[in-house]
C-alpha atoms as a PDB file:
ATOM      1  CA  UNK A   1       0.000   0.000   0.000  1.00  0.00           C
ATOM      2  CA  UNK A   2       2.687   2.477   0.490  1.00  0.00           C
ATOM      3  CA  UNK A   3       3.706   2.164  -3.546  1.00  0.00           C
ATOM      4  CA  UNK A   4      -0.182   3.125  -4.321  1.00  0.00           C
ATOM      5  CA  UNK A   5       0.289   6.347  -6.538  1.00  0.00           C
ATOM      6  CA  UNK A   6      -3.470   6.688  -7.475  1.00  0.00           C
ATOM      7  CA  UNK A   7      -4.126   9.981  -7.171  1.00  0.00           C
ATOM      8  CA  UNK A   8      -1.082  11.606  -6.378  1.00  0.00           C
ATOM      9  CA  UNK A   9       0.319  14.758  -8.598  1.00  0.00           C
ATOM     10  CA  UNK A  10       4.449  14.275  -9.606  1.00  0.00           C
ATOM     11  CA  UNK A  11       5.735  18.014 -10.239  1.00  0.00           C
ATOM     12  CA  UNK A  12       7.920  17.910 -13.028  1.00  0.00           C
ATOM     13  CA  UNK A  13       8.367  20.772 -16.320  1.00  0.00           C
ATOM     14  CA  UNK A  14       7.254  18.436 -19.224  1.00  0.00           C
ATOM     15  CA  UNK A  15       5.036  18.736 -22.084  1.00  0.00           C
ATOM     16  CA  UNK A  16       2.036  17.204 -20.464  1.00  0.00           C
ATOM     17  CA  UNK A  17       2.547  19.503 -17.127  1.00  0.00           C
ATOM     18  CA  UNK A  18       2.129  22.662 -18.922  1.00  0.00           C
ATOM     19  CA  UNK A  19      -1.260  21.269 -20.992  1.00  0.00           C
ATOM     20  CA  UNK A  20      -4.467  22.245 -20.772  1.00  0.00           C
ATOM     21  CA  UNK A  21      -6.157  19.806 -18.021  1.00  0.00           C
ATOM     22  CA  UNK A  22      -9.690  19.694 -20.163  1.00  0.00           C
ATOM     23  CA  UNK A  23      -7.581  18.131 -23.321  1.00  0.00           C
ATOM     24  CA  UNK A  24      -5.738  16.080 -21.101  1.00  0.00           C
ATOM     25  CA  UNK A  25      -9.170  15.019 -19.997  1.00  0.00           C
ATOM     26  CA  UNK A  26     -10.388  13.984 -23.782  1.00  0.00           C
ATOM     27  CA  UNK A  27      -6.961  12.573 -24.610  1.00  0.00           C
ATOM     28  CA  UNK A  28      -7.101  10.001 -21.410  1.00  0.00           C
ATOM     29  CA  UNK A  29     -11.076   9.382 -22.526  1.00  0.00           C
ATOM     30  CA  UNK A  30      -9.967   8.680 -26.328  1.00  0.00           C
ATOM     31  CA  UNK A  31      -6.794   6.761 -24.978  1.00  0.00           C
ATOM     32  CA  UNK A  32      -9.025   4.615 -23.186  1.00  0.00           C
ATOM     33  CA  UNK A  33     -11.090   3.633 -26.344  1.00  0.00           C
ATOM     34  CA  UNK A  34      -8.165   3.158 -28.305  1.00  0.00           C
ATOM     35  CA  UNK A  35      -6.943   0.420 -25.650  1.00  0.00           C
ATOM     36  CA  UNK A  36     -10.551  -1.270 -25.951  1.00  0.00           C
ATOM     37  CA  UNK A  37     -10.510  -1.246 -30.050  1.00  0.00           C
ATOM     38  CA  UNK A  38      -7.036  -3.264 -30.131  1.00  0.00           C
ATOM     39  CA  UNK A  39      -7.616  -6.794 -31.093  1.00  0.00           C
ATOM     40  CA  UNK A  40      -4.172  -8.066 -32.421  1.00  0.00           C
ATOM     41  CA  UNK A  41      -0.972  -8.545 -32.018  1.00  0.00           C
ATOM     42  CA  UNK A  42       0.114  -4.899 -33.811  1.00  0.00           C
ATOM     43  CA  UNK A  43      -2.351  -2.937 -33.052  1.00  0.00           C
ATOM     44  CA  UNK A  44      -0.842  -3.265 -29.715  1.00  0.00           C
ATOM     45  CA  UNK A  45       2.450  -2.523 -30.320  1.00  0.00           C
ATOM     46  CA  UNK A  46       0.991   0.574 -31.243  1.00  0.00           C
ATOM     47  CA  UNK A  47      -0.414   0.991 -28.556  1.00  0.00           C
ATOM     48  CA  UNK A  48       2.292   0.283 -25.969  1.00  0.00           C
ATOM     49  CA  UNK A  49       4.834   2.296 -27.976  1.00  0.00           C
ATOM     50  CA  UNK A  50       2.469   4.996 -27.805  1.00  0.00           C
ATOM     51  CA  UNK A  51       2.074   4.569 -23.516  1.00  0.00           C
ATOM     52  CA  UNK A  52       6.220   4.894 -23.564  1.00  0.00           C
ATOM     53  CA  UNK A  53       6.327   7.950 -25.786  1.00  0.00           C
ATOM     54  CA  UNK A  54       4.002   9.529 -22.903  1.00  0.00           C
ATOM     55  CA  UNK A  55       6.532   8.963 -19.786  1.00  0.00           C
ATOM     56  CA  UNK A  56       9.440  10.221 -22.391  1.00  0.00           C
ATOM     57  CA  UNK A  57       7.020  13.603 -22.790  1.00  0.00           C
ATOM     58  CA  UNK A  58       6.294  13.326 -18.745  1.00  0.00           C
ATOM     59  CA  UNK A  59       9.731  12.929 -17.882  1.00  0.00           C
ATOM     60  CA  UNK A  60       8.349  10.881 -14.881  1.00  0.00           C
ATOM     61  CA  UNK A  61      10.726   8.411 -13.720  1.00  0.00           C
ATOM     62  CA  UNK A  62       9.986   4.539 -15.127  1.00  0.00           C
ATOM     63  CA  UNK A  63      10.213   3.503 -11.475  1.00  0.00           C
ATOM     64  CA  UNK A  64       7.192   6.351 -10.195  1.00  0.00           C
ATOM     65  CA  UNK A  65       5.198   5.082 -13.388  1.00  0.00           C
ATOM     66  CA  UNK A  66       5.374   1.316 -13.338  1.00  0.00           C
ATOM     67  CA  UNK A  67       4.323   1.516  -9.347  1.00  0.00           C
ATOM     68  CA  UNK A  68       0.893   2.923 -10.489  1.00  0.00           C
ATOM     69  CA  UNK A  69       0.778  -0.648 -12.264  1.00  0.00           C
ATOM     70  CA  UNK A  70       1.576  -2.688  -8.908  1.00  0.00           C
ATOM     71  CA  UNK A  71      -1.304  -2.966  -6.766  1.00  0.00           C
ATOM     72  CA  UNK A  72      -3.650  -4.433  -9.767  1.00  0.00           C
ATOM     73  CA  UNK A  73      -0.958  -6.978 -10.247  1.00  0.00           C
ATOM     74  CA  UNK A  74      -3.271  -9.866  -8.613  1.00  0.00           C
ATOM     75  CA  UNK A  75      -5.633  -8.766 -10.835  1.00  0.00           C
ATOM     76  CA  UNK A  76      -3.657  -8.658 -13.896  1.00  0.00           C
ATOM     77  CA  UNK A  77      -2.332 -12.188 -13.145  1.00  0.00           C
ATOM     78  CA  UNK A  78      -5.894 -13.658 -12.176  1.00  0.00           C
ATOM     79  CA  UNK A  79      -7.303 -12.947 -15.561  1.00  0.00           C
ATOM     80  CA  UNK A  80      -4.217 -14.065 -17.183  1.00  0.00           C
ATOM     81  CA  UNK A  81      -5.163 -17.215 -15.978  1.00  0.00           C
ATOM     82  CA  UNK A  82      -8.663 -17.673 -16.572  1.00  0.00           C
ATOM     83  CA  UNK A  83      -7.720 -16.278 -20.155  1.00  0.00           C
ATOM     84  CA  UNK A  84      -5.393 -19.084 -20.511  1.00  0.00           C
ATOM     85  CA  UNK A  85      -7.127 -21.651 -18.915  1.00  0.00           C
ATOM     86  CA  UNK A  86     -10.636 -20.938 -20.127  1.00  0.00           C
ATOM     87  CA  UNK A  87     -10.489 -19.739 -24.146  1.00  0.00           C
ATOM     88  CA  UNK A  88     -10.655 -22.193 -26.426  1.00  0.00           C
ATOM     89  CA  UNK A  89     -10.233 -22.771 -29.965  1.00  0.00           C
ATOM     90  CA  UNK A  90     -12.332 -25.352 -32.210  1.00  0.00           C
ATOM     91  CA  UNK A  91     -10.288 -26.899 -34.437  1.00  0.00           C
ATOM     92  CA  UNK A  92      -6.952 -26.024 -33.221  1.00  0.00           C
ATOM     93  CA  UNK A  93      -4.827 -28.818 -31.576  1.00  0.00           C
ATOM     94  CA  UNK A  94      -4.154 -27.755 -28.172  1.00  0.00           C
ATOM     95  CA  UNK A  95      -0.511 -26.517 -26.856  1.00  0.00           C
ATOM     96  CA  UNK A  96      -1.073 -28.327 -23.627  1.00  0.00           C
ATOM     97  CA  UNK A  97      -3.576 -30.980 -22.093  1.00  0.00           C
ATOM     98  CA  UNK A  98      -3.529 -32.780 -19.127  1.00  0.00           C
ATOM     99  CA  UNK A  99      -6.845 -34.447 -17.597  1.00  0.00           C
ATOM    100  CA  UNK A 100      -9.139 -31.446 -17.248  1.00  0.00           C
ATOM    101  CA  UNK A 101      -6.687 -28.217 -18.225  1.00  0.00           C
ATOM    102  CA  UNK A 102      -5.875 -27.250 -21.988  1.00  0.00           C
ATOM    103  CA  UNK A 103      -4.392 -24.667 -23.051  1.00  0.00           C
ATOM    104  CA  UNK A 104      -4.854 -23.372 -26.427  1.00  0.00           C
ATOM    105  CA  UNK A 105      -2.405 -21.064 -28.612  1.00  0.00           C
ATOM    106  CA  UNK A 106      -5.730 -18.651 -28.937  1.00  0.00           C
ATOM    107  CA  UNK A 107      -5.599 -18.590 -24.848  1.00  0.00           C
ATOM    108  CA  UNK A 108      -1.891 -17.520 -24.778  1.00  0.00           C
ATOM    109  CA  UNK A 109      -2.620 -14.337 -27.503  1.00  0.00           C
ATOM    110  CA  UNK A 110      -6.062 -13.474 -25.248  1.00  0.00           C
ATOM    111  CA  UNK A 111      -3.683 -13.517 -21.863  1.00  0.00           C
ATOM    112  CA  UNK A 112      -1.329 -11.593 -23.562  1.00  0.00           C
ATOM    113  CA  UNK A 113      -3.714  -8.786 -25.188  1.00  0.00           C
ATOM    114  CA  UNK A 114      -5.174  -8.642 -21.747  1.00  0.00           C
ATOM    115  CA  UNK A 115      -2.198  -7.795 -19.926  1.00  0.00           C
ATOM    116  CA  UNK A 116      -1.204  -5.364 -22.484  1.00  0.00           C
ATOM    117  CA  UNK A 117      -4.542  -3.595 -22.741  1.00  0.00           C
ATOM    118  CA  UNK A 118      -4.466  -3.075 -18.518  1.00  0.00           C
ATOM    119  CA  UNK A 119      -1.000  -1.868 -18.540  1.00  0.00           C
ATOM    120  CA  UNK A 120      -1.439   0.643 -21.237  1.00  0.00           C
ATOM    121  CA  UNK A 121      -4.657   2.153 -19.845  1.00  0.00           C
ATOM    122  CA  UNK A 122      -3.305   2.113 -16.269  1.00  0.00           C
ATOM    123  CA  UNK A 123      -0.269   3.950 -17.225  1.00  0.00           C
ATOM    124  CA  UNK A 124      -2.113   6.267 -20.151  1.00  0.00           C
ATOM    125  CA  UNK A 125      -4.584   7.463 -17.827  1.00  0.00           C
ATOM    126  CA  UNK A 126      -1.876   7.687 -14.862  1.00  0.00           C
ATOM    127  CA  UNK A 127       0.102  10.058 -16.894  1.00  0.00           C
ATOM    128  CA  UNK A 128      -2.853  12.223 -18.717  1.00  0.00           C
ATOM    129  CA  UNK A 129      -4.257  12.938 -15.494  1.00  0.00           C
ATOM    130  CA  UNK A 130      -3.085  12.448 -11.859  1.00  0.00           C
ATOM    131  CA  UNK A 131       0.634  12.358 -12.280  1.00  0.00           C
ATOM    132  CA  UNK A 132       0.566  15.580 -14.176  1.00  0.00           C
ATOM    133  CA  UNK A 133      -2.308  17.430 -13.256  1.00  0.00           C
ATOM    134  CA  UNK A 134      -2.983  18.623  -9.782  1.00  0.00           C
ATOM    135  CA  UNK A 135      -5.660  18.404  -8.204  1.00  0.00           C
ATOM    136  CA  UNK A 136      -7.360  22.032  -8.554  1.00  0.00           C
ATOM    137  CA  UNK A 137      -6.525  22.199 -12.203  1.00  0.00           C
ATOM    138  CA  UNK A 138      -8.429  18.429 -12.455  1.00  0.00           C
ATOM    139  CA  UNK A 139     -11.315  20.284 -11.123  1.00  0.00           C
ATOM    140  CA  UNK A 140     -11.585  23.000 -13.313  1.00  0.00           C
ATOM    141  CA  UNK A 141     -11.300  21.337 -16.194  1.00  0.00           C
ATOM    142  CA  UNK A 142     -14.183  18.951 -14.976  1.00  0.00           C
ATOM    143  CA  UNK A 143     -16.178  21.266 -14.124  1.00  0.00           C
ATOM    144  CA  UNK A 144     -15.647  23.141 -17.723  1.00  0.00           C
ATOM    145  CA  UNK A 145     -16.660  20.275 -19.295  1.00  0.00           C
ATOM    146  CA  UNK A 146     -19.660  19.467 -17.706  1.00  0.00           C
ATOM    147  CA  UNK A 147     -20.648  23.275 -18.043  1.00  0.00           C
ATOM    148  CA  UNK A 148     -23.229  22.432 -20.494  1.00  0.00           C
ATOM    149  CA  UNK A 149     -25.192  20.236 -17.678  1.00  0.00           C
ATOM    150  CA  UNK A 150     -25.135  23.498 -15.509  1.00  0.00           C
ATOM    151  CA  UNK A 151     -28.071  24.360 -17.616  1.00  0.00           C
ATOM    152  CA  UNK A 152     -30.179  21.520 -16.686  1.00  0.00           C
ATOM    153  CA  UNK A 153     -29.540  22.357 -13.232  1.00  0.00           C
ATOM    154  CA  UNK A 154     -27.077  19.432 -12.280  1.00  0.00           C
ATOM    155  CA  UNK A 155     -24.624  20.249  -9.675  1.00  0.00           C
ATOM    156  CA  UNK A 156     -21.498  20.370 -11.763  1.00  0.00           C
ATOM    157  CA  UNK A 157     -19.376  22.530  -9.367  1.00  0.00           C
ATOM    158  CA  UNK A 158     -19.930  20.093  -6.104  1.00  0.00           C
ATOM    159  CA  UNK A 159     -20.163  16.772  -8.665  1.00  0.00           C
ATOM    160  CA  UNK A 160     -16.408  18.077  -9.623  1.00  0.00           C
ATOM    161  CA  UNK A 161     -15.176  18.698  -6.573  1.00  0.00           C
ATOM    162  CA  UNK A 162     -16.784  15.632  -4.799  1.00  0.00           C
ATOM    163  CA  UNK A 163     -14.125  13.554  -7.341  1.00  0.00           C
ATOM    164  CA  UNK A 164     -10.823  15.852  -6.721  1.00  0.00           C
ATOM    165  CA  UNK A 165     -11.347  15.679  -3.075  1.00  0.00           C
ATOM    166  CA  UNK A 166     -12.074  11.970  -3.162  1.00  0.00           C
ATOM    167  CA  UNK A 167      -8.781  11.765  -5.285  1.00  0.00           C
ATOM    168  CA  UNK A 168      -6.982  13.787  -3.166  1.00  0.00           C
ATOM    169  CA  UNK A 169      -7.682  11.494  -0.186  1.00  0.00           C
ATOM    170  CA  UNK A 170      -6.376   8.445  -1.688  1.00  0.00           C
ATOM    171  CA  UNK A 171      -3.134   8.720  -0.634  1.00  0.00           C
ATOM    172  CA  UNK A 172      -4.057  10.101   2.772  1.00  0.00           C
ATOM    173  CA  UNK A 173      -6.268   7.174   3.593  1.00  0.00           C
ATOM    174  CA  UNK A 174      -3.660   4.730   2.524  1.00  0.00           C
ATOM    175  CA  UNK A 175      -0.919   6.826   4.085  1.00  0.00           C
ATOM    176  CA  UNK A 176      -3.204   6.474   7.704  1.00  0.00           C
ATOM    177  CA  UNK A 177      -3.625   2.732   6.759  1.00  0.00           C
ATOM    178  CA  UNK A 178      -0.038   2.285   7.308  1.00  0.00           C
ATOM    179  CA  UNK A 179      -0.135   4.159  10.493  1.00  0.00           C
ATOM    180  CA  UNK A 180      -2.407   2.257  11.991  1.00  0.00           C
ATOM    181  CA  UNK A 181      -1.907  -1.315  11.336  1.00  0.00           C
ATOM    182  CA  UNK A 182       1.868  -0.221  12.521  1.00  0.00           C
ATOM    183  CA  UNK A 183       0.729   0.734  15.735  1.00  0.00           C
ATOM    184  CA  UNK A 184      -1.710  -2.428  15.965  1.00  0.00           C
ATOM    185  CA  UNK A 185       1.883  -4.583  14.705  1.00  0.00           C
ATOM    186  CA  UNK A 186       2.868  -2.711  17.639  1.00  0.00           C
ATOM    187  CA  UNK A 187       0.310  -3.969  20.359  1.00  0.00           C
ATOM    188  CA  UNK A 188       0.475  -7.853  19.283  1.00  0.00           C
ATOM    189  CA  UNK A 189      -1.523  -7.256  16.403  1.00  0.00           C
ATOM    190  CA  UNK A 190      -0.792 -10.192  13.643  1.00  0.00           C
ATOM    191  CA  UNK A 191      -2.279  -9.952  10.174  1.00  0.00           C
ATOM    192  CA  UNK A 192      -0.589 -12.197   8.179  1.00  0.00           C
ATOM    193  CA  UNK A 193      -1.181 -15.642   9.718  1.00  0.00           C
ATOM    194  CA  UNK A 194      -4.418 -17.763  10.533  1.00  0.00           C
ATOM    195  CA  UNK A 195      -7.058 -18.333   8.783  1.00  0.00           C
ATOM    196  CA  UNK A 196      -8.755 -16.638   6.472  1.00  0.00           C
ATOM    197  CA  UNK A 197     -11.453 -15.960   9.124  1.00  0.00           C
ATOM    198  CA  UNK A 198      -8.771 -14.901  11.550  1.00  0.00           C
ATOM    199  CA  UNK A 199      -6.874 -12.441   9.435  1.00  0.00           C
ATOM    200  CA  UNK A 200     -10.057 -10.674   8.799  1.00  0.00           C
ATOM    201  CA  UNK A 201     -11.273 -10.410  12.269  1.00  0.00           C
ATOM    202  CA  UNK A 202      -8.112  -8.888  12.861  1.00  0.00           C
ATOM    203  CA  UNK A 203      -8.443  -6.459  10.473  1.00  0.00           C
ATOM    204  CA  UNK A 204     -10.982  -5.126  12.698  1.00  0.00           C
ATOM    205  CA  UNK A 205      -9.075  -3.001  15.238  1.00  0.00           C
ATOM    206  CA  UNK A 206      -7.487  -1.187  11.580  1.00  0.00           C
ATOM    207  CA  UNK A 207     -10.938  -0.384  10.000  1.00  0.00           C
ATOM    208  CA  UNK A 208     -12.703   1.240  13.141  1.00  0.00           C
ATOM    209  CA  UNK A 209      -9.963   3.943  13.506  1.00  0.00           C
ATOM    210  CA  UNK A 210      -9.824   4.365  10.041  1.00  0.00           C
ATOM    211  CA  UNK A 211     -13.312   5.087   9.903  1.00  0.00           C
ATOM    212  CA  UNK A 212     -13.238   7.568  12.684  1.00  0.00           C
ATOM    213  CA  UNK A 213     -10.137   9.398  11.291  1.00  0.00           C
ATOM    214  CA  UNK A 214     -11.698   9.165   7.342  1.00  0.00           C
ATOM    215  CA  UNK A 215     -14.827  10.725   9.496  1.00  0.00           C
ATOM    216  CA  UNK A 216     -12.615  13.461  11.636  1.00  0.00           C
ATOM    217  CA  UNK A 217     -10.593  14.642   7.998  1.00  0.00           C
ATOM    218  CA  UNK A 218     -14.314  15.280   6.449  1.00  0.00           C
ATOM    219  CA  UNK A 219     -15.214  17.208   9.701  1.00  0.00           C
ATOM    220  CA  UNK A 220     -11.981  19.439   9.630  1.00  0.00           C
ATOM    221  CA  UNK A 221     -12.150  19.806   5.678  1.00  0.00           C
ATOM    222  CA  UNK A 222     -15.868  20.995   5.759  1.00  0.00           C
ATOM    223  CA  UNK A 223     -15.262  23.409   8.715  1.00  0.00           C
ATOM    224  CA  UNK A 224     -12.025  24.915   6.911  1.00  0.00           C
ATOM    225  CA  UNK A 225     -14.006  25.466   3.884  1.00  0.00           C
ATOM    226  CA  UNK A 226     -16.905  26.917   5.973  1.00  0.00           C
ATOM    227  CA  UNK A 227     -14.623  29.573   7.678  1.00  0.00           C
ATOM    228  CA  UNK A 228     -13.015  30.693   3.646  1.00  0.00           C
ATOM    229  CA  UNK A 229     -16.839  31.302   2.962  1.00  0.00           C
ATOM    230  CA  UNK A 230     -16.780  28.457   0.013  1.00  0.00           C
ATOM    231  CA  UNK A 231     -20.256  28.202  -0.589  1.00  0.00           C
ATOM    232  CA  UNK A 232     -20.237  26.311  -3.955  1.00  0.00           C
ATOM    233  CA  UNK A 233     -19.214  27.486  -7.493  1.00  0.00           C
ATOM    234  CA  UNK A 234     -22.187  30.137  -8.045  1.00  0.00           C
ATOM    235  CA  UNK A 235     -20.898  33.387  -8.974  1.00  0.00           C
ATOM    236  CA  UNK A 236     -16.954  32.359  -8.011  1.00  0.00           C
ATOM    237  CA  UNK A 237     -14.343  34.141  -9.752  1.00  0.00           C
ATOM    238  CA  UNK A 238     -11.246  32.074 -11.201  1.00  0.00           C
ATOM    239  CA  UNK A 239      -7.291  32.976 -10.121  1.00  0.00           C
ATOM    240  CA  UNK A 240      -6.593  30.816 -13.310  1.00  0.00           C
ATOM    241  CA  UNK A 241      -8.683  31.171 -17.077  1.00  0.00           C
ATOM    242  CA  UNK A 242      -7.788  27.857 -18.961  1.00  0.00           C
ATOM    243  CA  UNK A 243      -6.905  28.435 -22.235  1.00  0.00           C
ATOM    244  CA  UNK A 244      -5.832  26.358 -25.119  1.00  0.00           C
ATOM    245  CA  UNK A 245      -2.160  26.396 -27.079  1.00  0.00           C
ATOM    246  CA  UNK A 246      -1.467  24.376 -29.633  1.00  0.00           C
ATOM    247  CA  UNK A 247       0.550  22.023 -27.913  1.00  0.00           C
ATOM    248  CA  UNK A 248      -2.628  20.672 -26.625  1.00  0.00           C
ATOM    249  CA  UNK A 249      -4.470  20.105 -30.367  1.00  0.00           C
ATOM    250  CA  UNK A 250      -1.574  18.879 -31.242  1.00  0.00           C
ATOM    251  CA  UNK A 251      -1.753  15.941 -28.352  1.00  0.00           C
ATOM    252  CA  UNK A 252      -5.401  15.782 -28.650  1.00  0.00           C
ATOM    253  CA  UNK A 253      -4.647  15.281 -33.234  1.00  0.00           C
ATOM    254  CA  UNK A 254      -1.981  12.359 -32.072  1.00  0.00           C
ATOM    255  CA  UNK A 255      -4.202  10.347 -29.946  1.00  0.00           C
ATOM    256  CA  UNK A 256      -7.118  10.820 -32.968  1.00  0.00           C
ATOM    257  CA  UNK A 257      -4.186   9.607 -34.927  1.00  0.00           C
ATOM    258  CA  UNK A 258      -3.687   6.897 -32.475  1.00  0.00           C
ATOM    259  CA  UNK A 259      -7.165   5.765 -32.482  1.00  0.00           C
ATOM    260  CA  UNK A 260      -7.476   5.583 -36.701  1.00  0.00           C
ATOM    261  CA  UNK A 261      -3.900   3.997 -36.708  1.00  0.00           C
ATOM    262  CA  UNK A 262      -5.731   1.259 -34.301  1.00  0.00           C
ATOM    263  CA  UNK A 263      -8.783   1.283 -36.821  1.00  0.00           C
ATOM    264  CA  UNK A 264      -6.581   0.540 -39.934  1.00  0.00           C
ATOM    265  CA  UNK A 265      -4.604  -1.858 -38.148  1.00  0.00           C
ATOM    266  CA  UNK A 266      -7.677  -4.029 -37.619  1.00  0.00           C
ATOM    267  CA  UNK A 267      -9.384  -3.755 -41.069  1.00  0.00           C
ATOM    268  CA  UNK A 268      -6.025  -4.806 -42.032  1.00  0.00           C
ATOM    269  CA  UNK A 269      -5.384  -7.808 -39.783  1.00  0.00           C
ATOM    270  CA  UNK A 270      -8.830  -9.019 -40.546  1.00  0.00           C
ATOM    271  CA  UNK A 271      -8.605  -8.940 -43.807  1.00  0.00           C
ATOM    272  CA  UNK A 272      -5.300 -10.773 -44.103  1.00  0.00           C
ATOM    273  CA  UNK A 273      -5.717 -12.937 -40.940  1.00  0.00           C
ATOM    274  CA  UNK A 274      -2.994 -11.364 -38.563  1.00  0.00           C
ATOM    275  CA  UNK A 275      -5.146 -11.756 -35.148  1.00  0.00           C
ATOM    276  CA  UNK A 276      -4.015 -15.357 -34.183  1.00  0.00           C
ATOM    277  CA  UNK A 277      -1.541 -16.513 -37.117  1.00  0.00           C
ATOM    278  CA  UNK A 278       2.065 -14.873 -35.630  1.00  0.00           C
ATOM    279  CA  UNK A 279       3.949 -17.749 -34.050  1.00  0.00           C
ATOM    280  CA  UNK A 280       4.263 -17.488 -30.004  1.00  0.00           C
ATOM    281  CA  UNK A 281       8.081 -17.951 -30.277  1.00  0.00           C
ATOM    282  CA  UNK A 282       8.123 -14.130 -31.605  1.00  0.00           C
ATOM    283  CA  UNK A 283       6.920 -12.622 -27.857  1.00  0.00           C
ATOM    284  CA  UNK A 284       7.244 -15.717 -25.550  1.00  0.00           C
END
């Protein structure tokens, strides 16, 4: 828990620091559906070189970036497996059969494109938004956005600030996590043996604290924002007026590039058969 980067800002002077936070916003939302369009073995490529180009433009350490990736490693690995395990291919002789368990070549490609697809979105969307945007230029830009809705009377100033503050707390929460089963390690406390039963009743004496201190940060926030007189976005003036450059079309034209690239990529494979027909020697 104490690698967890969600929601925490990295100051740096790159290209995607000094952007405008609402294209930042469309670029992670069309990066997202350019990840979901991929379906072979190229198209991804694409895809991945186009995640590493962004932490070159970042200038975010490798390190910083790949720990946004750790904590869904479980994840990752436990739909590797039921990719591998559970696809299968008619037709195809399998690569491996034993009693119940067979793995198929078509398994192995789906495992693969899986692992790719989480990686790239996890560190595309890390980079677009909460590694270099802070948090009060995150909420403008949401709230520009969803300016339009503003008309129909939807709370767009609290809905945008309800997310930034819940962001901002991420690393606080885990942060007091730490704390806290420390001092419990402290007192006897043992969370890592026992049953399953066990371990979670011990988990107790972490979550009640953590409830009352998640509880007591609210209570402090609302008061502080009480005594500045914040009472919502109505008639608020702005310290900063986003504006656009052309840096930022620029970004925004490469990911539309990105997501026709992807397009092309898949007319062509289906129309010559690239999705399953490279040999597993060539990544394996």
């Amino acid at each position: 828990m104490k690698g967890m980067t969600l929601g925490q800002y990295y100051p740096a002077d790159s290209v995607l620091h000094r952007m405008d936070p609402r294209i930042k916003i469309l670029c992670t939302i069309a990066f997202i559906v350019a990840s979901f369009l991929c379906v072979n073995f190229f198209a991804f490529i694409l895809l991945v070189a186009s995640a590493v180009a962004l932490i070159f433009l970042s200038r975010i350490p490798l390190k910083v970036v790949l720990r946004s990736v750790r904590p869904l490693i479980f994840i990752m690995a436990f739909t590797a497996v039921l990719n591998i395990f559970w696809v299968t291919d008619a037709g195809a002789d399998p690569l491996f059969h034993w009693h119940f368990i067979t793995i198929y070549e078509k398994g192995l490609y789906h495992a693969l494109f899986i692992l790719l697809r989480i990686v790239a979105m996890v560190i595309g969307t890390s980079l677009f938004l909460t590694y270099t945007t802070s948090p009060i230029a995150l909420t403008d830009a949401i709230e520009r956005l969803l300016y339009p809705l503003a008309k129909l009377h939807v709370p767009v100033h609290t809905f945008a600030m309800m997310m930034t503050i819940a962001l901002r707390f991420i690393p606080t929460i885990v942060d007091e996590t730490d704390k806290i089963m420390s001092a419990q390690k402290a007192r006897g406390a043992d969370f890592t043996t026992g049953s399953l039963a066990s371990r979670a009743k011990a988990l107790i004496p972490v979550i009640v604290p953590l409830f009352a201190s998640a509880f007591r940060r609210a209570d402090e926030l609302a008061t502080a924002m009480e005594c500045r007189c914040y009472h919502g976005g109505e008639g608020r003036t702005r310290l900063r007026v986003l504006r656009c450059h052309a840096r930022d079309f620029v970004l925004l034209a490469a990911v539309a590039v990105l997501i026709a690239g992807v397009v092309i990529i898949n007319i062509e494979g289906a129309r010559h058969g690239w999705l399953y027909t490279m040999q597993i020697g060539w990544f394996m």
